[in-house]
C-alpha atoms as a PDB file:
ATOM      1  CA  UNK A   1     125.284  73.364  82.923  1.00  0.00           C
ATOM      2  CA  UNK A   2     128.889  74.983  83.368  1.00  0.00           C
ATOM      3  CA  UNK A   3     129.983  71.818  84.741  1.00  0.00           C
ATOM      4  CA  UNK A   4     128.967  69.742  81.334  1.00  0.00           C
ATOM      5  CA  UNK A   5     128.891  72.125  78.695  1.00  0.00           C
ATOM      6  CA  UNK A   6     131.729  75.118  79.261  1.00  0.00           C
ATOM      7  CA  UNK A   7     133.448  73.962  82.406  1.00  0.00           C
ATOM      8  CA  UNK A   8     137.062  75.683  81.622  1.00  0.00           C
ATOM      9  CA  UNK A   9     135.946  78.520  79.581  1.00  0.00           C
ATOM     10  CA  UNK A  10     133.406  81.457  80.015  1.00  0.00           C
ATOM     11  CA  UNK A  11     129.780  80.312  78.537  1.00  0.00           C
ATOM     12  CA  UNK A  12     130.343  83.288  75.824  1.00  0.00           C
ATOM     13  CA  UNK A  13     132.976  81.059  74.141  1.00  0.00           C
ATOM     14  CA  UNK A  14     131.266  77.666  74.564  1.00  0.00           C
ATOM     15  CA  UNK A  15     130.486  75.250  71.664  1.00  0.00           C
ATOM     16  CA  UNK A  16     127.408  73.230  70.652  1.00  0.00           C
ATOM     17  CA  UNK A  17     127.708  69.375  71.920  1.00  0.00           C
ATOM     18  CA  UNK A  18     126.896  66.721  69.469  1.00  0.00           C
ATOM     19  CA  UNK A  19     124.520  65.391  72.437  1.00  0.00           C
ATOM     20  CA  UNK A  20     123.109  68.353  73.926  1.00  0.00           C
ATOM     21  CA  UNK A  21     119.925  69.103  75.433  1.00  0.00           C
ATOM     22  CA  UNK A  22     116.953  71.429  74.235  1.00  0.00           C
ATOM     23  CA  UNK A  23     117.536  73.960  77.312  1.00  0.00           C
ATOM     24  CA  UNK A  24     121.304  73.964  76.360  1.00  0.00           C
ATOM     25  CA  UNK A  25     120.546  74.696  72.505  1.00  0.00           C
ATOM     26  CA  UNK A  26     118.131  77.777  73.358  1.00  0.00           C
ATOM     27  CA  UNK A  27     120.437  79.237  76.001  1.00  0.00           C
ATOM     28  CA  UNK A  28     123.210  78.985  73.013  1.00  0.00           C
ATOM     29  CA  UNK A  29     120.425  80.778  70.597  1.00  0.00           C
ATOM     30  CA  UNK A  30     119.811  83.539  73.601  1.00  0.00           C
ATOM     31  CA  UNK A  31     123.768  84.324  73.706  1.00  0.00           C
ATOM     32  CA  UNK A  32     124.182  84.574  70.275  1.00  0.00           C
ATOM     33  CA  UNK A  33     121.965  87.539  70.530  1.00  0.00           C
ATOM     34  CA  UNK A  34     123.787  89.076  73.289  1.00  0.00           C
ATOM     35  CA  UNK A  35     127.225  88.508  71.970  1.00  0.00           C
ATOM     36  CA  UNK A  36     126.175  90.325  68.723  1.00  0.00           C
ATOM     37  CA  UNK A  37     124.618  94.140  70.592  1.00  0.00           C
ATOM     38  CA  UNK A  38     127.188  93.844  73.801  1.00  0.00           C
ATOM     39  CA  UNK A  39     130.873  95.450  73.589  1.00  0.00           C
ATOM     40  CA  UNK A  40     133.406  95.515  76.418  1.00  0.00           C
ATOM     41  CA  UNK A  41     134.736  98.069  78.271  1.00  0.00           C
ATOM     42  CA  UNK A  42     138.472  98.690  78.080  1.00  0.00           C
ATOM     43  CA  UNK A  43     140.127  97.675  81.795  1.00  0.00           C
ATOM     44  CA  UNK A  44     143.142  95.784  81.728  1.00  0.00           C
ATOM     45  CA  UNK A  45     142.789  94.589  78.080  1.00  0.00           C
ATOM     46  CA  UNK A  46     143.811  90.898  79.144  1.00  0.00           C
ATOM     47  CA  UNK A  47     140.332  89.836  77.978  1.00  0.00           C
ATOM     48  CA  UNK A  48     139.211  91.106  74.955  1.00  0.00           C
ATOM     49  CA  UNK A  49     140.871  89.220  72.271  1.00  0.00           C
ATOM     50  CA  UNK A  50     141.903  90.953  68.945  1.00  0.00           C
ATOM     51  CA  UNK A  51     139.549  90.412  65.860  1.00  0.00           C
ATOM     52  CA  UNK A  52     137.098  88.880  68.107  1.00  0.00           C
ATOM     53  CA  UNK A  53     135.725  90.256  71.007  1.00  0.00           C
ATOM     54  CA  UNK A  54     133.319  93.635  70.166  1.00  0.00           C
ATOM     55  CA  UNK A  55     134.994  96.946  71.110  1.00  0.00           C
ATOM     56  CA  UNK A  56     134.000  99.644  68.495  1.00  0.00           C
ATOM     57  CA  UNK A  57     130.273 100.977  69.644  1.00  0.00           C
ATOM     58  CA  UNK A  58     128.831 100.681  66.735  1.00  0.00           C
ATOM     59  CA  UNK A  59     125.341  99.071  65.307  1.00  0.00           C
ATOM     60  CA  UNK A  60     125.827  96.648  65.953  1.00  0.00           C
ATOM     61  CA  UNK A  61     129.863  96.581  67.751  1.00  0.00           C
ATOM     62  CA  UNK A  62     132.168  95.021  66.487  1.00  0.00           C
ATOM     63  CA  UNK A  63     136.024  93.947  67.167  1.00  0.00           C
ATOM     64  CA  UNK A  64     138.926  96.126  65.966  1.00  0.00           C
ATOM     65  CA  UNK A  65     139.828  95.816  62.401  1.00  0.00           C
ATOM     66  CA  UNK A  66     143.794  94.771  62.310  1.00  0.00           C
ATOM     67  CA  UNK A  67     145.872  95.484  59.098  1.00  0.00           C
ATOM     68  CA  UNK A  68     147.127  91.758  59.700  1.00  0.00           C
ATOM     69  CA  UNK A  69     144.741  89.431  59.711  1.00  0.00           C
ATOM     70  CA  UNK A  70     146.538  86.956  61.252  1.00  0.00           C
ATOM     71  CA  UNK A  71     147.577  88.972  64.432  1.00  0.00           C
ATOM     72  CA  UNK A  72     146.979  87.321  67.701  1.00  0.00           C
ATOM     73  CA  UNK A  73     146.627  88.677  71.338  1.00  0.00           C
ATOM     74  CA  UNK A  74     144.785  91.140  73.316  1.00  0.00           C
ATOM     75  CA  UNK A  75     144.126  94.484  73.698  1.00  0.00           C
ATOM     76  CA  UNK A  76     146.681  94.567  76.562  1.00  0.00           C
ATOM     77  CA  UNK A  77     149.203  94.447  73.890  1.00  0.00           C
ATOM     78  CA  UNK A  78     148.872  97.935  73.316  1.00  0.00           C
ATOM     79  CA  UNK A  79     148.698  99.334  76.743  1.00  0.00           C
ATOM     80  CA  UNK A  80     151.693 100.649  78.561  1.00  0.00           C
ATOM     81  CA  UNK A  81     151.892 101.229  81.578  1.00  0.00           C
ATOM     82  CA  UNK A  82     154.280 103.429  84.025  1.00  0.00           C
ATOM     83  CA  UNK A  83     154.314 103.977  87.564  1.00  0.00           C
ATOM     84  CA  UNK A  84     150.325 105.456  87.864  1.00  0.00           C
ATOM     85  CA  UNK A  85     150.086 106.305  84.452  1.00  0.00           C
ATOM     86  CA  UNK A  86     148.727 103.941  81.986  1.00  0.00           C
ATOM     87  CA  UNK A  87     148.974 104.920  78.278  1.00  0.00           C
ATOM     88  CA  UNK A  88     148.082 103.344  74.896  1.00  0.00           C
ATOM     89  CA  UNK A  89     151.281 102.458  72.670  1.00  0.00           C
ATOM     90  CA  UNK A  90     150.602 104.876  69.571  1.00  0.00           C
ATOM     91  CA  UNK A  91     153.360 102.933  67.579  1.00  0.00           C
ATOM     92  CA  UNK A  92     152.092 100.039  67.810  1.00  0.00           C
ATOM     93  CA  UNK A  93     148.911 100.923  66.813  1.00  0.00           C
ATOM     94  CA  UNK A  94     149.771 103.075  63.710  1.00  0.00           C
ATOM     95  CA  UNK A  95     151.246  99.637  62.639  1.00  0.00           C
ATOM     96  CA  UNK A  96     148.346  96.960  63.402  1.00  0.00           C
ATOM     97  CA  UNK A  97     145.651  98.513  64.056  1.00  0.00           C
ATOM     98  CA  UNK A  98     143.721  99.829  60.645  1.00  0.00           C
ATOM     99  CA  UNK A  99     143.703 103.506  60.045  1.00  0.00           C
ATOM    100  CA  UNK A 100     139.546 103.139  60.260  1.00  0.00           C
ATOM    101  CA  UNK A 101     139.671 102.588  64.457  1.00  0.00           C
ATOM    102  CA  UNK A 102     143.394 104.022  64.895  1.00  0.00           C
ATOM    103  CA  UNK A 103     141.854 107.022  66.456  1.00  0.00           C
ATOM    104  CA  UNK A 104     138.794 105.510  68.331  1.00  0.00           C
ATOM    105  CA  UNK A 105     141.360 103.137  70.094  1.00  0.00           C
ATOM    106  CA  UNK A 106     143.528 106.223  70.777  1.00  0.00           C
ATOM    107  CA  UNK A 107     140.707 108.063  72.312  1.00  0.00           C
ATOM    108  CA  UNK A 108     139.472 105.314  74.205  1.00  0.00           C
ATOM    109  CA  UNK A 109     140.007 106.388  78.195  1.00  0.00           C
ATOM    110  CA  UNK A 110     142.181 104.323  80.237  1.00  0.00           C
ATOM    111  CA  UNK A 111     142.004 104.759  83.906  1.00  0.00           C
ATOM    112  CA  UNK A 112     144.817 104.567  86.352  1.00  0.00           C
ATOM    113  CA  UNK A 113     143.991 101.110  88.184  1.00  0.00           C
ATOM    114  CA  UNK A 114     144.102  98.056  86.802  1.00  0.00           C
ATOM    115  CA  UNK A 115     140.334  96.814  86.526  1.00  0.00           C
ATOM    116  CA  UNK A 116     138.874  94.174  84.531  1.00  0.00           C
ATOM    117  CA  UNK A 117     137.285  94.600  81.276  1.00  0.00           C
ATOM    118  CA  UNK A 118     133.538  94.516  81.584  1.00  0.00           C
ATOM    119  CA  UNK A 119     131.403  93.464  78.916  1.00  0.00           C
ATOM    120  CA  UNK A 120     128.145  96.058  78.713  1.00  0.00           C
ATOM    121  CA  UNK A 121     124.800  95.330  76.111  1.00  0.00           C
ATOM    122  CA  UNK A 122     125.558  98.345  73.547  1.00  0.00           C
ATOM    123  CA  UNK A 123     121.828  99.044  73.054  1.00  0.00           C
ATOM    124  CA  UNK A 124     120.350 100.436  76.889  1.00  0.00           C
ATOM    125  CA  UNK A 125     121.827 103.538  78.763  1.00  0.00           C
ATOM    126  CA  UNK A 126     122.140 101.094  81.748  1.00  0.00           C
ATOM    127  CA  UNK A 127     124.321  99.028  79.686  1.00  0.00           C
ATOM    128  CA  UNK A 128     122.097  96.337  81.027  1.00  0.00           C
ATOM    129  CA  UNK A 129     120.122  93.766  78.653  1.00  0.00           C
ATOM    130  CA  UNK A 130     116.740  93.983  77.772  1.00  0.00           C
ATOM    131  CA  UNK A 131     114.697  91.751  75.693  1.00  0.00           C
ATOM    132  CA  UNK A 132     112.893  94.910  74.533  1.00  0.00           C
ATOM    133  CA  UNK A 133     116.079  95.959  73.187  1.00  0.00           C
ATOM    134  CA  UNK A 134     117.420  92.506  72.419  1.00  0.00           C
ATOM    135  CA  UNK A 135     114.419  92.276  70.277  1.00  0.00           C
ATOM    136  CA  UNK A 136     115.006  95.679  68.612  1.00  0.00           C
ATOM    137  CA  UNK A 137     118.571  94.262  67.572  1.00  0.00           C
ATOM    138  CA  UNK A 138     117.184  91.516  65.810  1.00  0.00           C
ATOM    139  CA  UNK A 139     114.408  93.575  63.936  1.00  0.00           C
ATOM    140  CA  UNK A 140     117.390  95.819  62.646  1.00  0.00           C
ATOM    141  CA  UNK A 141     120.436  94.213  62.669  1.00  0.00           C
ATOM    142  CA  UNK A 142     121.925  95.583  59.262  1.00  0.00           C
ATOM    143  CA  UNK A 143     123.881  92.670  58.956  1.00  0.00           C
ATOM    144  CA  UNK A 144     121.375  90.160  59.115  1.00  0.00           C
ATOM    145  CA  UNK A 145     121.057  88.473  55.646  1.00  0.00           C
ATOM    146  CA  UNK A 146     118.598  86.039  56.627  1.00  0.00           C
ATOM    147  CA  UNK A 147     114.533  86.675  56.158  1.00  0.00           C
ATOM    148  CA  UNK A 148     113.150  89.083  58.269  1.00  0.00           C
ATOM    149  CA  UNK A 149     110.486  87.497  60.843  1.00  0.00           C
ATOM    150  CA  UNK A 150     107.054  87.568  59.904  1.00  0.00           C
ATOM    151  CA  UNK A 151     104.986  90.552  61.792  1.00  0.00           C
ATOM    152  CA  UNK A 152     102.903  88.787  64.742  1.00  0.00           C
ATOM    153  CA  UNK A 153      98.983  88.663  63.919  1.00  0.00           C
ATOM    154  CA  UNK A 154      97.390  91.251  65.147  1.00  0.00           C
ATOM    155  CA  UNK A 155      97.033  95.191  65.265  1.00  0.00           C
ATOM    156  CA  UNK A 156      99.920  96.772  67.663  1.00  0.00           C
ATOM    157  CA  UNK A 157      97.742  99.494  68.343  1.00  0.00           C
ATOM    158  CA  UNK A 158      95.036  97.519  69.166  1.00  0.00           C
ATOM    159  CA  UNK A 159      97.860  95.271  71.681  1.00  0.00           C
ATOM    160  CA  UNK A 160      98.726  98.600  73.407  1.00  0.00           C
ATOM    161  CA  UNK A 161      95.056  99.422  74.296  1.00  0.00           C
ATOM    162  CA  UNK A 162      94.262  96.278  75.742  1.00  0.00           C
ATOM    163  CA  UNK A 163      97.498  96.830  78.314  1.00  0.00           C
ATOM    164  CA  UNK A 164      95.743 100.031  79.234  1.00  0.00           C
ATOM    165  CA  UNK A 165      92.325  99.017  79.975  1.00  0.00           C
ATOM    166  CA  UNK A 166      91.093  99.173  83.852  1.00  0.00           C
ATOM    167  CA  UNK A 167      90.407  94.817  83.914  1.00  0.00           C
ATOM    168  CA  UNK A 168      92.394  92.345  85.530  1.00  0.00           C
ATOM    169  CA  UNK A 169      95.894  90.890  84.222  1.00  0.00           C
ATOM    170  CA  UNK A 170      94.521  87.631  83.190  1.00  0.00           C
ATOM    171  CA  UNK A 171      92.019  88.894  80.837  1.00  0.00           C
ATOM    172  CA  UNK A 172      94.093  91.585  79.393  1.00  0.00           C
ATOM    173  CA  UNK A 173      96.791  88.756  78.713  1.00  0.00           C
ATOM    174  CA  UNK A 174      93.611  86.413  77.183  1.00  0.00           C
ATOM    175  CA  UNK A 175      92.368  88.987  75.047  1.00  0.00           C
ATOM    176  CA  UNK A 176      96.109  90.013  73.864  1.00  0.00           C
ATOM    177  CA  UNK A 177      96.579  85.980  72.896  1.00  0.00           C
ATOM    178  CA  UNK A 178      93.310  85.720  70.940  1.00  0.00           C
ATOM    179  CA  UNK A 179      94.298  88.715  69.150  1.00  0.00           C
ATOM    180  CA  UNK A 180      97.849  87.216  68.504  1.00  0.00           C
ATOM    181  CA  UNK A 181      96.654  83.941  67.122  1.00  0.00           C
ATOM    182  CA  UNK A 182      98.336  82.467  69.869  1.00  0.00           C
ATOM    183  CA  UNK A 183      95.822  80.015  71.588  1.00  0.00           C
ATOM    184  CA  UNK A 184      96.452  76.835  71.400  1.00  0.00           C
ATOM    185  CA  UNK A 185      93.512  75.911  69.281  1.00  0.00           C
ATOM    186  CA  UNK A 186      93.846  72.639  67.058  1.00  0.00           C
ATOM    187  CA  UNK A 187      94.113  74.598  64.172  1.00  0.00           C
ATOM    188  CA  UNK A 188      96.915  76.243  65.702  1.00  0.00           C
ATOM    189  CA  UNK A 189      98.692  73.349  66.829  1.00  0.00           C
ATOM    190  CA  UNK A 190      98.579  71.671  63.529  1.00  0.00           C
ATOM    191  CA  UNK A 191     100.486  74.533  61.956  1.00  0.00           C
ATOM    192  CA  UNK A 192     103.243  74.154  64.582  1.00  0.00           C
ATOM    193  CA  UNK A 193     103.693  70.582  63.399  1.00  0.00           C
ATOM    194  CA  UNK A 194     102.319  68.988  66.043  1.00  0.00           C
ATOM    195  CA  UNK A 195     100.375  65.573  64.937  1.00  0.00           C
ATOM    196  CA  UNK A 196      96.763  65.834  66.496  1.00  0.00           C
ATOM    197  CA  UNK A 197      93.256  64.753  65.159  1.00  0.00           C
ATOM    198  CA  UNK A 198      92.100  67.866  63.029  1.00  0.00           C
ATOM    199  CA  UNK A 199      88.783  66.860  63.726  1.00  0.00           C
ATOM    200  CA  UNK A 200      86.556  69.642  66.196  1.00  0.00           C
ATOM    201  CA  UNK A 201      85.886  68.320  69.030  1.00  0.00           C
ATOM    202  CA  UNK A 202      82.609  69.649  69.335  1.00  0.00           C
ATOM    203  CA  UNK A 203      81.614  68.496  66.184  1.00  0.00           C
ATOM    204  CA  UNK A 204      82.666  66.496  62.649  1.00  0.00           C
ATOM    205  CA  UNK A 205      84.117  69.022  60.802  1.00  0.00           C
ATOM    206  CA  UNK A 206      87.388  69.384  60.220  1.00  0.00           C
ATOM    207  CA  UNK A 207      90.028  72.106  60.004  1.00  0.00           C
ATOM    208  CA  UNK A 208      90.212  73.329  56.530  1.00  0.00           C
ATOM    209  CA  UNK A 209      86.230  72.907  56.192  1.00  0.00           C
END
């Protein structure tokens, strides 16, 4: 896929294709997620660009707020460096950067060698992604102005006590679907949109009878 869709850029930055296919549209639906809850790690600075790559951890992180908008650059910009010392320049952040993350940029640590910037997922103390917590994120993202998801069918408490009890994984996993509506019954199917007889197949009745 990097060779069609985001061969000379990293696949954080790539765009939608007006001829793309389905696996390429969810995998750009999956990263939107993970760009929103991961920050990066101050290295070298060459790779977090200003105003839009997430560095304050916050919920969820976000990029540093400049008092120019239109400033350009990265965060390298304000790193000095000398001999095996590597310091931010506090002038030049008193005059971009806004007074609101003048002092969380100023306290951010900057080691001695010159590493890479990493980008971490804000919400795990591994730093690693989860689609627990990628989930969580999306259930209360405070900047989220569309509609929240519907709550699944089903109890939650009643969910957790079927992963407890002392059967085999298959069943648990059947029982957990029948709970969750999610067999692929006709009646079901017809309320994804897919066009199929309503009709039982076991007998002449039909779905809303």
């Amino acid at each position: 896929m990097k060779a069609r869709y985001f061969k000379e850029c990293s696949v954080l930055y790539a765009k939608e294709r007006r001829y793309q296919s389905y696996g390429w549209s969810s995998l750009l639906a999956g990263r939107d997620v993970i760009k929103k809850g991961s920050r990066f790690l101050v290295g070298d600075g060459k790779s977090i660009r200003l105003q839009q790559d997430n560095v304050v951890a916050l919920h969820p992180p976000r990029p540093l707020i400049l008092n120019d908008p239109y400033t350009n650059g990265t965060l390298a910009d304000f790193i000095s460096t000398r001999g095996m010392c590597r310091y931010w320049k506090e002038d030049a952040i008193t005059r971009l950067i806004s007074p609101l993350d003048k002092n969380h940029l100023l306290e951010t640590y900057l080691t001695r060698q010159m590493i890479p910037d990493r980008l971490v997922w804000n919400y795990t103390p591994s730093s690693d992604y989860t689609v627990r917590s990628g989930y969580w994120l999306l259930m209360h993202d405070p900047t989220n102005t569309k509609p929240k998801v519907a709550t699944p069918y089903g109890s939650i408490e009643l969910k957790n006590k079927i992963w407890k009890l002392p059967i085999i994984p298959k069943i648990k996993y059947m029982l957990w679907r029948t709970i969750s509506k999610a067999l692929p019954t006709c009646l079901r199917l017809i309320t994804r949109g897919m066009s199929i007889d309503p009709n039982c197949p076991r007998c002449p009745m039909k779905k809303n009878q």
